[in-house]
Protein backbone atom coordinates (compact mmCIF):
# COMPACT_ATOMS: atom_id res chain seq x y z
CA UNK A 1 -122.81 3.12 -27.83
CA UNK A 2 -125.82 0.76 -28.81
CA UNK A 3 -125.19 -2.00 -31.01
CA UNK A 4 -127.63 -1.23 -33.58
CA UNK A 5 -126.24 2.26 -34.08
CA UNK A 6 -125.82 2.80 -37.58
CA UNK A 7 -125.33 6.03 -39.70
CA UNK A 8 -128.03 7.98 -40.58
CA UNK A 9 -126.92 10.71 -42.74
CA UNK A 10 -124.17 12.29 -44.79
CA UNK A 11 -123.44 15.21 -45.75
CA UNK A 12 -120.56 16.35 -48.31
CA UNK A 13 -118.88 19.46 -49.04
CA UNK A 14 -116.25 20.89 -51.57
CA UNK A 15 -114.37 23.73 -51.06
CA UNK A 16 -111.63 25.57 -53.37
CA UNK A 17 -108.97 27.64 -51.62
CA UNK A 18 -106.28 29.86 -53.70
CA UNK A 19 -102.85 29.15 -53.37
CA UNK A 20 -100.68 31.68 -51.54
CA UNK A 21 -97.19 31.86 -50.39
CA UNK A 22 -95.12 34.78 -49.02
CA UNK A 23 -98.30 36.38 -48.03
CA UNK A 24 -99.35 37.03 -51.35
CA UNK A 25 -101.54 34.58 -53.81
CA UNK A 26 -99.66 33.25 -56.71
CA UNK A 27 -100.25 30.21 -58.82
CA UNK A 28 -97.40 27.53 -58.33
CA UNK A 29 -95.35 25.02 -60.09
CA UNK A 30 -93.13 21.78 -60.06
CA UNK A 31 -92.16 19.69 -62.36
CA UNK A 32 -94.97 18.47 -64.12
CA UNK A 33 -97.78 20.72 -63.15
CA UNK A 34 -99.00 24.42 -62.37
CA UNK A 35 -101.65 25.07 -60.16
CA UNK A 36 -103.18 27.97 -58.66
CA UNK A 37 -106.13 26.56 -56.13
CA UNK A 38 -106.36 23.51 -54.07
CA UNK A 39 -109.64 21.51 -53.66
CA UNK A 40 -111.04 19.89 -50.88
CA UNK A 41 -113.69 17.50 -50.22
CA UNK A 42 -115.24 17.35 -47.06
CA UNK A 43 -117.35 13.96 -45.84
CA UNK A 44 -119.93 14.43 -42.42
CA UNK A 45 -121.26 11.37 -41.26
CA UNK A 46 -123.28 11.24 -37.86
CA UNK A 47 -124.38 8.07 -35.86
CA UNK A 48 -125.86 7.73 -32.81
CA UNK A 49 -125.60 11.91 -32.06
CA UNK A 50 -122.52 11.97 -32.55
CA UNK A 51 -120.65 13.62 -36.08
CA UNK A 52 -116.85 11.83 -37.78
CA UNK A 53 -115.37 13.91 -40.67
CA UNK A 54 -113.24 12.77 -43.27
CA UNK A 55 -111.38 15.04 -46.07
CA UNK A 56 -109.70 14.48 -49.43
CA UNK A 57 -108.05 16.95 -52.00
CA UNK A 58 -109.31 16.42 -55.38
CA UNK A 59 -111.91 17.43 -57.99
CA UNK A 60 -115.17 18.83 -57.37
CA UNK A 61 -116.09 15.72 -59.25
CA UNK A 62 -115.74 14.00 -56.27
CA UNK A 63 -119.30 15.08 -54.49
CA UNK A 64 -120.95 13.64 -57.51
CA UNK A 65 -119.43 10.40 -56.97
CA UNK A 66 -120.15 10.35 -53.23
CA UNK A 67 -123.96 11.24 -53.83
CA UNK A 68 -124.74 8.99 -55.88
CA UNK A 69 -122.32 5.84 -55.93
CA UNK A 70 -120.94 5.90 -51.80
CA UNK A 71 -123.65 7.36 -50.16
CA UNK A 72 -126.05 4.31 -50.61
CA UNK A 73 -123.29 2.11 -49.30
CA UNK A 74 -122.78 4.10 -46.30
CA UNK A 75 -125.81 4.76 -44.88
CA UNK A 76 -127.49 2.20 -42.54
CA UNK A 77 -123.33 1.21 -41.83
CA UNK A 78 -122.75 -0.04 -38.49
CA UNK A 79 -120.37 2.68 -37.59
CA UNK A 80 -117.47 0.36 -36.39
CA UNK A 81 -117.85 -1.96 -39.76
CA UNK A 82 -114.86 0.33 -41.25
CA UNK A 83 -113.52 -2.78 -43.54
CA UNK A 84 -117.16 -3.80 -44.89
CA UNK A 85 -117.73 -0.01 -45.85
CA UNK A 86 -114.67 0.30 -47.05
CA UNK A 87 -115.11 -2.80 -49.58
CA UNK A 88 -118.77 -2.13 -50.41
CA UNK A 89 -117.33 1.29 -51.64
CA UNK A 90 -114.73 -0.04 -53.75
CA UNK A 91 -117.15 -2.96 -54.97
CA UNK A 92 -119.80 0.03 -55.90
CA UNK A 93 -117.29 2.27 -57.78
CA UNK A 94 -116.38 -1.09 -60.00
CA UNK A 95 -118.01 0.39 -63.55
CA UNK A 96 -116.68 4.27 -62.42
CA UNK A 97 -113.16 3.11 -62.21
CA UNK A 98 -111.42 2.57 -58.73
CA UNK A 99 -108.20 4.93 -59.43
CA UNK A 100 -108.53 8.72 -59.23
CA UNK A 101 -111.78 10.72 -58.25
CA UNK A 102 -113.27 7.85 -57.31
CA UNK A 103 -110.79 6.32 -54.93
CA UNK A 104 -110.64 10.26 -53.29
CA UNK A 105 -114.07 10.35 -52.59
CA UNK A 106 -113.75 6.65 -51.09
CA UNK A 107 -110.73 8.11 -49.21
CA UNK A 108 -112.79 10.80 -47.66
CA UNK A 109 -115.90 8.82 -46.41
CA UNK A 110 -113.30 6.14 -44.85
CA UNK A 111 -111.80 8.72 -43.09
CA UNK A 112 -115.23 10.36 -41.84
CA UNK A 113 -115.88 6.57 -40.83
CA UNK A 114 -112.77 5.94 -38.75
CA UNK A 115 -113.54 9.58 -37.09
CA UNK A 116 -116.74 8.73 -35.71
CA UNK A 117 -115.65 5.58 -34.59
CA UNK A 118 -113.20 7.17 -32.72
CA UNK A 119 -115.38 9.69 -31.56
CA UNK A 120 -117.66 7.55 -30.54
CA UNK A 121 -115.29 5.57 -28.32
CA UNK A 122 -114.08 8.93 -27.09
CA UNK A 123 -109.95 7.62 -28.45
CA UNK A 124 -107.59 9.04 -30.68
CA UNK A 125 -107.26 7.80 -33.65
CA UNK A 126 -103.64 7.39 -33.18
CA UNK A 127 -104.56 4.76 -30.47
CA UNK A 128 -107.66 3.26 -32.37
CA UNK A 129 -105.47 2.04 -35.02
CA UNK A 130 -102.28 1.25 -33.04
CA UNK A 131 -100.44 3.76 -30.50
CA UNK A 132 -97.04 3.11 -31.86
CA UNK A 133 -95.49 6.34 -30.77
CA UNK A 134 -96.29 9.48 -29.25
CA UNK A 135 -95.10 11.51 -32.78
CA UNK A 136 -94.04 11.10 -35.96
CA UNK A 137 -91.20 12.79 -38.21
CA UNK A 138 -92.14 15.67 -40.36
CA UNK A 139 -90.31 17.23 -42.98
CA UNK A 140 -90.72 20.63 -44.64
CA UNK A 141 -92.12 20.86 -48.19
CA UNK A 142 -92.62 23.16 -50.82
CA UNK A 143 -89.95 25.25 -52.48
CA UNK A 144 -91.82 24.82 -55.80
CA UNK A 145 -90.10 25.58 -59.10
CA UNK A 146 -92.06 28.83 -59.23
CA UNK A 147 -90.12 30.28 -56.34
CA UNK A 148 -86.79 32.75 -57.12
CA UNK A 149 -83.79 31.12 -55.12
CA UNK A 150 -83.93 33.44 -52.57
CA UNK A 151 -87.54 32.40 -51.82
CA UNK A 152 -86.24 28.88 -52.33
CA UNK A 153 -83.90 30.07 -49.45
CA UNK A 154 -86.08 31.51 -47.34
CA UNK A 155 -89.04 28.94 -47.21
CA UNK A 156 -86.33 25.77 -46.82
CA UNK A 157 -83.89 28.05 -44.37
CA UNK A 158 -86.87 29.26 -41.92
CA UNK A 159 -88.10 25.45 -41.72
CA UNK A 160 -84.50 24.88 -40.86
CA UNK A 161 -84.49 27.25 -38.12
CA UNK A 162 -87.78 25.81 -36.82
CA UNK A 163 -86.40 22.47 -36.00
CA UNK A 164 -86.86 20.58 -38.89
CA UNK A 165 -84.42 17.60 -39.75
CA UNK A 166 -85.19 17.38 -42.98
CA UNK A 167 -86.65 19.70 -46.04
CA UNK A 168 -88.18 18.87 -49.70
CA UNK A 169 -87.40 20.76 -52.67
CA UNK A 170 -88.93 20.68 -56.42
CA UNK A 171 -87.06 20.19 -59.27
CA UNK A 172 -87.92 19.18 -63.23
CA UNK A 173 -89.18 22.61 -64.61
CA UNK A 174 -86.18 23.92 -65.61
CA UNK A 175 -83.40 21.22 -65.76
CA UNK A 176 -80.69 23.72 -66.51
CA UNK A 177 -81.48 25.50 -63.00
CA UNK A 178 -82.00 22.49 -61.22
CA UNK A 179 -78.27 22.11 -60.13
CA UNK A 180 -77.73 25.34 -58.81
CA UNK A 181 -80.88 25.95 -56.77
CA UNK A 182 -79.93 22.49 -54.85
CA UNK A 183 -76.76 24.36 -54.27
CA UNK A 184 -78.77 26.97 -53.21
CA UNK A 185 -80.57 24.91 -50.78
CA UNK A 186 -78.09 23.07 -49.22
CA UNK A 187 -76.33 27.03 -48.51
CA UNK A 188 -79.26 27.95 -46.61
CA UNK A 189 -80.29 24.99 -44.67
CA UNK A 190 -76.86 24.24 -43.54
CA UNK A 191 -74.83 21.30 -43.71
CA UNK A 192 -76.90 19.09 -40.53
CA UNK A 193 -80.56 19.39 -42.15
CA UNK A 194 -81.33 16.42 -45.07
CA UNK A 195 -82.07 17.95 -48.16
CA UNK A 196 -84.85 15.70 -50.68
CA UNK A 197 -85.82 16.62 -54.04
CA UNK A 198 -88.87 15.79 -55.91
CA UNK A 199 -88.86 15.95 -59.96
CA UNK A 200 -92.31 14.66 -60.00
CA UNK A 201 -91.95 12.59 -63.30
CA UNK A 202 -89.90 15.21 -64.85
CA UNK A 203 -87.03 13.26 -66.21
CA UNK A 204 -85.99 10.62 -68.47
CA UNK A 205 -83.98 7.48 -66.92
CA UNK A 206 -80.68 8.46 -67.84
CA UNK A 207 -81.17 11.81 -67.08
CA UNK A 208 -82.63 11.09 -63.66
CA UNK A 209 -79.22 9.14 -63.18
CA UNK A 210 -76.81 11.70 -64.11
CA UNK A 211 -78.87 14.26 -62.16
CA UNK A 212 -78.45 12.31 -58.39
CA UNK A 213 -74.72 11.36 -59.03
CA UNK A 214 -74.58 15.48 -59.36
CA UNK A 215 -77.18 16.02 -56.61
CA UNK A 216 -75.44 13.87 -54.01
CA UNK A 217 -72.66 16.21 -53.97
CA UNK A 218 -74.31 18.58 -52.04
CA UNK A 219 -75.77 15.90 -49.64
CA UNK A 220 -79.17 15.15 -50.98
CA UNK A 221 -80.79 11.80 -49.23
CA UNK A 222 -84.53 11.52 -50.79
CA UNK A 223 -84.59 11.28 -55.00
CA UNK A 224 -88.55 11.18 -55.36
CA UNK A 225 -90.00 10.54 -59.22
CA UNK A 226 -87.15 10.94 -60.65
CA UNK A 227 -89.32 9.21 -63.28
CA UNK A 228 -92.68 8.33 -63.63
CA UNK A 229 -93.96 6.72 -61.09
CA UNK A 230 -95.36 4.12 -63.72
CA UNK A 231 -91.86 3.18 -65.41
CA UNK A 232 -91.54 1.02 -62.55
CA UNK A 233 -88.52 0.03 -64.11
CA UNK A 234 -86.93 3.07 -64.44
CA UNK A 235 -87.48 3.79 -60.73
CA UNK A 236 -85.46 0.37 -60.04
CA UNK A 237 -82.96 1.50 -62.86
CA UNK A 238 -82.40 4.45 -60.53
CA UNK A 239 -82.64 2.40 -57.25
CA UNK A 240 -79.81 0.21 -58.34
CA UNK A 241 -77.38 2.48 -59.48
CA UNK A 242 -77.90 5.87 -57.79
CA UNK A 243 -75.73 7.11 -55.60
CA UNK A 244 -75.25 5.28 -52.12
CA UNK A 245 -77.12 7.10 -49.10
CA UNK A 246 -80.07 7.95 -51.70
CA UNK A 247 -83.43 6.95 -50.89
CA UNK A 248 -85.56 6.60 -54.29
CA UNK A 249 -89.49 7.29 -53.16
CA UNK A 250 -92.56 6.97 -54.89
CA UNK A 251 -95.93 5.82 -54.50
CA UNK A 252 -98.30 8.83 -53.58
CA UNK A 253 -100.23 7.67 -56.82
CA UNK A 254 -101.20 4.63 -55.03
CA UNK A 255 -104.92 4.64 -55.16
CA UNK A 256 -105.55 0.31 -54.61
CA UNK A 257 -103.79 -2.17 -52.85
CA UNK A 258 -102.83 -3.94 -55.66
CA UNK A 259 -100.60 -0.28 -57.30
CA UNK A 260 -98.48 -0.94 -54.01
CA UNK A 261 -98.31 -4.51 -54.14
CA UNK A 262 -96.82 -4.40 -57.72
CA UNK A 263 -94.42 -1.30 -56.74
CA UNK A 264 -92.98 -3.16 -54.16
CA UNK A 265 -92.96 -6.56 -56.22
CA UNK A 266 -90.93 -4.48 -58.64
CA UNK A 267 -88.28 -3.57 -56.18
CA UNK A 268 -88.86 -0.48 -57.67
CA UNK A 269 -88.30 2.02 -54.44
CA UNK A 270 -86.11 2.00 -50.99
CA UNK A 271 -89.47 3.70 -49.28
CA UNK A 272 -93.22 3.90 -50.88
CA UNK A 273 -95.21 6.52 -50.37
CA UNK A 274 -98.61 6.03 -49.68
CA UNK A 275 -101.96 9.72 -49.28
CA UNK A 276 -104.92 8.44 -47.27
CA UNK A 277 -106.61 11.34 -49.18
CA UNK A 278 -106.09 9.17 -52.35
CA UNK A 279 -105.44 5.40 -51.35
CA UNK A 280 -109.02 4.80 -49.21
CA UNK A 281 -108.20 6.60 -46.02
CA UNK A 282 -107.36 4.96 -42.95
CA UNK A 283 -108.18 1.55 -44.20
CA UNK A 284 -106.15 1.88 -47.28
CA UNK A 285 -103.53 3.25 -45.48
CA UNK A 286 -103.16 0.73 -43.29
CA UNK A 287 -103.25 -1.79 -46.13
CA UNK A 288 -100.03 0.19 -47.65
CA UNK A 289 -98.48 0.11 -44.43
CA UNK A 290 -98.67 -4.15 -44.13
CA UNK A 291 -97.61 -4.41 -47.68
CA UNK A 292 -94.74 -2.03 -46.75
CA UNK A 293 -93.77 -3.66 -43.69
CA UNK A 294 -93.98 -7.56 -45.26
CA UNK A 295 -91.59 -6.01 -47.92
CA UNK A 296 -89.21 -4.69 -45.51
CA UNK A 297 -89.38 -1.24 -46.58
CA UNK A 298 -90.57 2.15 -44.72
CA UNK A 299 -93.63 3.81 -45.35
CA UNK A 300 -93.51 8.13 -46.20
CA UNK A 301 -97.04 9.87 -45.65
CA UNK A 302 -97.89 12.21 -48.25
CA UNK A 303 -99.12 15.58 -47.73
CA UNK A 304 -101.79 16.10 -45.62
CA UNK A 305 -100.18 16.21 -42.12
CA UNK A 306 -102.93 16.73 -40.01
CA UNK A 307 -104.29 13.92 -40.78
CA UNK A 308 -101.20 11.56 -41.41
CA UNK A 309 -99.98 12.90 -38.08
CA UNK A 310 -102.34 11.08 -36.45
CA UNK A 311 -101.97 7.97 -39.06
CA UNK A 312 -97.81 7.62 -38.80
CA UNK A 313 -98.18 7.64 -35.02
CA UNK A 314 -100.45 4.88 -34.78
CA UNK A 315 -98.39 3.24 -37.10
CA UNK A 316 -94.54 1.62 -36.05
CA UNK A 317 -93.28 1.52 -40.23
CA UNK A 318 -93.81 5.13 -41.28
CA UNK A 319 -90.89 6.99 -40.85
CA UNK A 320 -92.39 10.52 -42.01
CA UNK A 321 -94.94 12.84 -42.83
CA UNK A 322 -94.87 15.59 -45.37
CA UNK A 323 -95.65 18.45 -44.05
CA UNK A 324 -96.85 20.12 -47.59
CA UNK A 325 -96.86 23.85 -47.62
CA UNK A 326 -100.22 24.27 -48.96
CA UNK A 327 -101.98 21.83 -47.16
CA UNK A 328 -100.29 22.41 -43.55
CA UNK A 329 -101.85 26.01 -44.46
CA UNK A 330 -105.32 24.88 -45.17
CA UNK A 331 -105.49 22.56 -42.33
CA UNK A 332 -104.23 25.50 -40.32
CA UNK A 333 -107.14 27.74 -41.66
CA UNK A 334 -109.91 25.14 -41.63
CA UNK A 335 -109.58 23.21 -38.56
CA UNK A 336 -108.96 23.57 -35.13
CA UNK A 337 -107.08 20.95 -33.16
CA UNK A 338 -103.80 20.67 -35.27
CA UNK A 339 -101.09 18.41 -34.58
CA UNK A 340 -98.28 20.19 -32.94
CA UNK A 341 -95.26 20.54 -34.88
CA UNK A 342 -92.16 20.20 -32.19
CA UNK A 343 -88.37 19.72 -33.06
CA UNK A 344 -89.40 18.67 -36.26
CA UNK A 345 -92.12 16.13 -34.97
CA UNK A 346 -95.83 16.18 -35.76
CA UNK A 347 -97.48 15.52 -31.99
CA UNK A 348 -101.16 14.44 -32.47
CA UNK A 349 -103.50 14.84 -29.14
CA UNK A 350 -104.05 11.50 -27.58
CA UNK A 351 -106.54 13.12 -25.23
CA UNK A 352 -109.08 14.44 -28.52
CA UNK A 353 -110.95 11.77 -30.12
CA UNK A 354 -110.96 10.59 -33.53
CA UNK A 355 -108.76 12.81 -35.73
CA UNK A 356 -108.97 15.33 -32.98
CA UNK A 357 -109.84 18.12 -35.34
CA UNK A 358 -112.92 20.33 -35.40
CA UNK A 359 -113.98 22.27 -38.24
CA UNK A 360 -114.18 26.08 -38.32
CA UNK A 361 -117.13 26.54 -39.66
CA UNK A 362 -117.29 30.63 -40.54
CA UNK A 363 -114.11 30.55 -41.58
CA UNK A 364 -114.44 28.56 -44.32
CA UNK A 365 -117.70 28.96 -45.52
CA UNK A 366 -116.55 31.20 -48.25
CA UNK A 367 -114.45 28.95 -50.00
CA UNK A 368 -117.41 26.32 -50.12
CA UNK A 369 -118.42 25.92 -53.95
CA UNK A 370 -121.21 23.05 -53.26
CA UNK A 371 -123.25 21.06 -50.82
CA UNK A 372 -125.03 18.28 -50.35
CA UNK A 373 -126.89 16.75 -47.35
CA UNK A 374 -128.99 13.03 -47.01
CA UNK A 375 -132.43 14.23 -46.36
């Protein structure tokens, strides 16, 4: 590639796709939130002939932000100067606000950014950023407080059967129930497959407490937001005195360096999460990852497996990936080139470049709700 490549247009794209599970749509629930559509924001960048993509899942507020605030910043960008685009962006959103929309859309061009460049070198991503391993962990999630228990059953026991070592449940909605659908799960997943639980925020401290003395009866490994993932103390309340053999997770609110810095100066979890949809992509990611491993605590990706396959491979700290039911299903029907999922193991391709993934264009052009393209 020429040295004075650069990139000379964008192009951004959101998209909106139902929910569905059980071959039916159907909105869905945990324990702080219903929702009944996912959206996605899609980032083009092409340098040089050659087109990276990055995605995020957020608000269609998003394009809006990448039109007018990270486009200028990213066009005319050397396409290998991934940490000076990355800081112009966050340096540009200053007045916006770094955390939320903003750092998604910033999340989606670094990832478009990272995909060229590894496009352009013709390697993986996976070995652009590391080559730790040749896969990465997965674990099965969904089983959203919406679902009936034998639903419950049937989406955690089928990942079960598939391989998976471990499988995420929701909890929070309905404390009453919570007990007895974990009793639920752990009958259909068997006694050899972890079993996590997520009340995303749902509880109070004390309540959180009494809940994973009564959880880890029936094996449960992986207590995420059991509180608010801002009541940092709270989370360390629960770190301290849960049960032994009980991870307590958080962190896939992280949107800046500094939200994981202070998590981890808090003691506050046993691993931190960390979305490269939300934190800045692969740079931000990356950033999580070093904070993570100078704390001496393991790194969980959140949601978006096919591109966190690629991310926990390269990486020698992350010890899984979530492999989200709704967004292993739009990855699935938007792009081709999928990490394989073997014996509970997300396998990115080493031998595609960048993120590996291609975009299928007809299929998805009916979810598109709005487009925009650098003249």
């Amino acid at each position: 590639m020429e040295s004075d490549a650069h990139v000379v247009s964008v192009a951004i794209s959101f998209y909106e796709i139902p929910t569905a599970s059980f071959g039916k749509t159907s909105a869905e629930t945990d324990g702080t939130a219903r929702w009944d559509s996912t959206g996605m924001l899609l980032v083009e960048l092409t340098a040089a002939g050659t087109t990276g993509f990055g995605y995020a899942y957020t608000t269609e507020a998003a394009v809006e932000v990448g039109r007018a605030t990270l486009v200028p910043v990213v066009l005319g960008v050397h396409p290998f100067d991934t940490s000076r685009a990355f800081w112009g962006m966050a340096g540009a959103v200053r007045n916006l606000g770094w955390p939320g929309v903003s750092a998604s859309a910033i999340s989606a061009f670094d990832l478009a950014l990272h995909d060229l460049k590894g496009r352009l070198l013709q390697t993986s991503l996976t070995q652009l950023l590391g080559g730790a391993r040749p896969s990465v962990m997965a674990y099965g999630s969904g089983g959203f407080t919406s679902y009936s228990e034998s639903q419950l059953q049937k989406q955690l026991g089928d990942w079960a059967a598939d391989g998976m070592r471990a499988v995420k449940m929701k909890i929070g909605t309905a404390p009453g129930d919570d007990v007895s659908r974990v009793r639920a799960a752990r009958e259909a997943i068997g006694p050899d497959v972890e079993l996590f639980v997520d009340a995303n925020g749902a509880y109070e401290r004390k309540q959180a407490l009494d809940f994973a003395e009564r959880f880890a009866e029936f094996g449960v490994t992986w207590f995420e937001e059991p509180v608010s993932s801002d009541d940092l103390e709270g989370l360390r309340l629960l770190r301290d005195r849960g049960p032994a053999g009980m991870r307590i997770a958080a962190g896939e609110y992280g949107y800046t360096p500094s939200y994981f810095h202070a998590m981890l100066a808090a003691g506050a979890v046993d691993t931190i999460q960390a979305d490269s949809t939300r934190c800045g992509g692969a740079t931000g990611f990356m950033i999580a990852a070093a904070l993570a491993q100078g704390a001496a605590i393991p790194l969980s990706a959140h949601t978006a497996p096919a591109i966190h396959a690629s991310l926990g491979a390269a990486l020698p700290n992350v010890i899984n990936v979530e492999y989200f039911h709704d967004h292993a299903r739009i990855e699935s029907l938007f792009f081709e080139g999928v990490p394989r999922l073997e014996a509970g193991e997300l396998v990115p391709d080493r031998d595609r470049p960048g993120t590996g993934l291609i975009l299928k264009r007809g299929d998805t052009d009916r979810y598109r709700t709005s487009h925009w393209q650098s003249s």
